[in-house]
N, C-alpha and C. Protein backbone atom coordinates (compact mmCIF):
# COMPACT_ATOMS: atom_id res chain seq x y z
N UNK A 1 9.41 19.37 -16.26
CA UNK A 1 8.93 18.46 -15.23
C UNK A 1 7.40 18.45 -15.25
N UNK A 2 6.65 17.13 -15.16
CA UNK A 2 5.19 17.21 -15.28
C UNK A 2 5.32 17.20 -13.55
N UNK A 3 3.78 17.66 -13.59
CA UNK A 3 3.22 17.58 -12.08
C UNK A 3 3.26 16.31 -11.34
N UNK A 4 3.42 15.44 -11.58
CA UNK A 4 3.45 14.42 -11.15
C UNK A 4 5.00 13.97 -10.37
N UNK A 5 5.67 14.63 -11.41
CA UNK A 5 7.11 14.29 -10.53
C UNK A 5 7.23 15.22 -9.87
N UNK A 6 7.07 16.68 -10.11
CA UNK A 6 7.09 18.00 -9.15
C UNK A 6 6.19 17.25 -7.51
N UNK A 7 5.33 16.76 -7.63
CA UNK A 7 4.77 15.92 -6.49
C UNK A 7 5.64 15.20 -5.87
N UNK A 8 5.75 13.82 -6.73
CA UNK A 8 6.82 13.10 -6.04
C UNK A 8 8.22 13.41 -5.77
N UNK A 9 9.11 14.17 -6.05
CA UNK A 9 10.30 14.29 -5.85
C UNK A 9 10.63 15.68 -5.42
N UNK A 10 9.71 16.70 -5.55
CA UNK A 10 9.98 18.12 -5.01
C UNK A 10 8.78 18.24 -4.21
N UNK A 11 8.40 17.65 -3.38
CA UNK A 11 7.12 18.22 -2.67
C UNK A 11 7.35 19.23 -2.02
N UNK A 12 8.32 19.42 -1.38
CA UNK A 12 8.61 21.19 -0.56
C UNK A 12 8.67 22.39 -1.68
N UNK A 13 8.08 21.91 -2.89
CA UNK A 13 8.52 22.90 -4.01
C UNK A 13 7.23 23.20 -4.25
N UNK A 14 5.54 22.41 -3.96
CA UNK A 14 4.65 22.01 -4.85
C UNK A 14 3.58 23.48 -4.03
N UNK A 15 3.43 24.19 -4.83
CA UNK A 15 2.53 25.51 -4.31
C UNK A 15 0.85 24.55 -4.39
N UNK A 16 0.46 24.77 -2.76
CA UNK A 16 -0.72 23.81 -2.82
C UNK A 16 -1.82 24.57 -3.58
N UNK A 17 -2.18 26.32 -3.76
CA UNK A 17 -2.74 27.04 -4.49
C UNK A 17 -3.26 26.18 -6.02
N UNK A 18 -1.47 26.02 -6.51
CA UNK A 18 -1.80 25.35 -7.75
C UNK A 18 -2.35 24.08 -7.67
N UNK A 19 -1.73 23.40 -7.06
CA UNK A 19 -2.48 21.87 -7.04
C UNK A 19 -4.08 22.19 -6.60
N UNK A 20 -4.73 22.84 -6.16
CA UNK A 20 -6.03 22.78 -6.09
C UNK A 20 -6.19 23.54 -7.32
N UNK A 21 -5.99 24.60 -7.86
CA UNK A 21 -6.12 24.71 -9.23
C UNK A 21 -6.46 23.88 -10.05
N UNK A 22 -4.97 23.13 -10.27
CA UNK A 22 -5.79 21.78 -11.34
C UNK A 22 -6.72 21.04 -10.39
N UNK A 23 -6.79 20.59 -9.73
CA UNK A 23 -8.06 19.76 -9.34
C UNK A 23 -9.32 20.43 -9.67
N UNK A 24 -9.46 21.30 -9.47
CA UNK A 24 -10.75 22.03 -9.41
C UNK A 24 -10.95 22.69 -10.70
N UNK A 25 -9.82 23.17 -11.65
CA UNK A 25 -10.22 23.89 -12.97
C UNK A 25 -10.00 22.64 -14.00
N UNK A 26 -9.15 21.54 -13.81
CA UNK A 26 -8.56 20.40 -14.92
C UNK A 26 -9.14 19.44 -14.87
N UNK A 27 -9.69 18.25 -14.16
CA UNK A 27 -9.52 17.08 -13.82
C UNK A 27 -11.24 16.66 -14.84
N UNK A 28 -11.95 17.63 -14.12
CA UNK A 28 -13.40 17.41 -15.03
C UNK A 28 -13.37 17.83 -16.77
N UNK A 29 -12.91 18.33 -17.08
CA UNK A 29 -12.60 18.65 -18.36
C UNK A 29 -11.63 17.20 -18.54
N UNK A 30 -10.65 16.84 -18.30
CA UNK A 30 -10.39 15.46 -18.52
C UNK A 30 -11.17 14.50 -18.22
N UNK A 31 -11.57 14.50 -17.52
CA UNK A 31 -12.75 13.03 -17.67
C UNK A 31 -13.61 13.04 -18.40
N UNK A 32 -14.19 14.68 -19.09
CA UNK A 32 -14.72 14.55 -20.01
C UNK A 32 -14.56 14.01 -21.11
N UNK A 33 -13.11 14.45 -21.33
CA UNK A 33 -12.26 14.04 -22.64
C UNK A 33 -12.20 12.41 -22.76
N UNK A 34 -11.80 11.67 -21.57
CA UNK A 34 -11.86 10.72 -21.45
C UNK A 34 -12.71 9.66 -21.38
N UNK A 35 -13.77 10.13 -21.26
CA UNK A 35 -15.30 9.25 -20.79
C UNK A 35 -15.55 9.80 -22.95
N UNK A 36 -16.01 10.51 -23.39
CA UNK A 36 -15.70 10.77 -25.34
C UNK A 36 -15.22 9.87 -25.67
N UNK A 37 -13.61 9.67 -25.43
CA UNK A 37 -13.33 8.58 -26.30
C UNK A 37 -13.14 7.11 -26.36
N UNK A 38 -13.70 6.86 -24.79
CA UNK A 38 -13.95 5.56 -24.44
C UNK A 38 -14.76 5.26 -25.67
N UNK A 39 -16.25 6.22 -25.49
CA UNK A 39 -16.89 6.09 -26.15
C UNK A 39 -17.30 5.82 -27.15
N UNK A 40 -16.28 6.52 -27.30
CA UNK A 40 -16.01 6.30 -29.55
C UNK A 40 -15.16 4.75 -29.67
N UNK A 41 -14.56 4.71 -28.90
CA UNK A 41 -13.53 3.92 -29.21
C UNK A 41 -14.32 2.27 -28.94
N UNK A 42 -15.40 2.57 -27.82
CA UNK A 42 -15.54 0.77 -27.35
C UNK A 42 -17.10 0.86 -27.85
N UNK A 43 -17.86 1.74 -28.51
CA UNK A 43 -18.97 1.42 -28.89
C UNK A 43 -18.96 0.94 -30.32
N UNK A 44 -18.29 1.39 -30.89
CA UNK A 44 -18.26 0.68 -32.54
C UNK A 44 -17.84 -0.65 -32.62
């Protein structure tokens, strides 16, 4: 199960600990990743 459905369909299941976890240790490291290959991808 990704986090996303653990959200939507088990929320009495979802340890809020972790969910601030990823927010706070994941989300910037993905946008990093993501804002890279925009980059690559729409500047050439």
């Amino acid at each position: 199960m990704g986090v996303r459905d653990i959200i939507a369909h088990h929320y009495f299941e979802v340890d809020p600990d972790a969910v601030f976890s990823i927010i706070k240790n994941d989300l910037a490291p993905l946008k990093q990743a993501i804002d890279y290959f925009k980059k690559q991808l729409f500047t050439e």
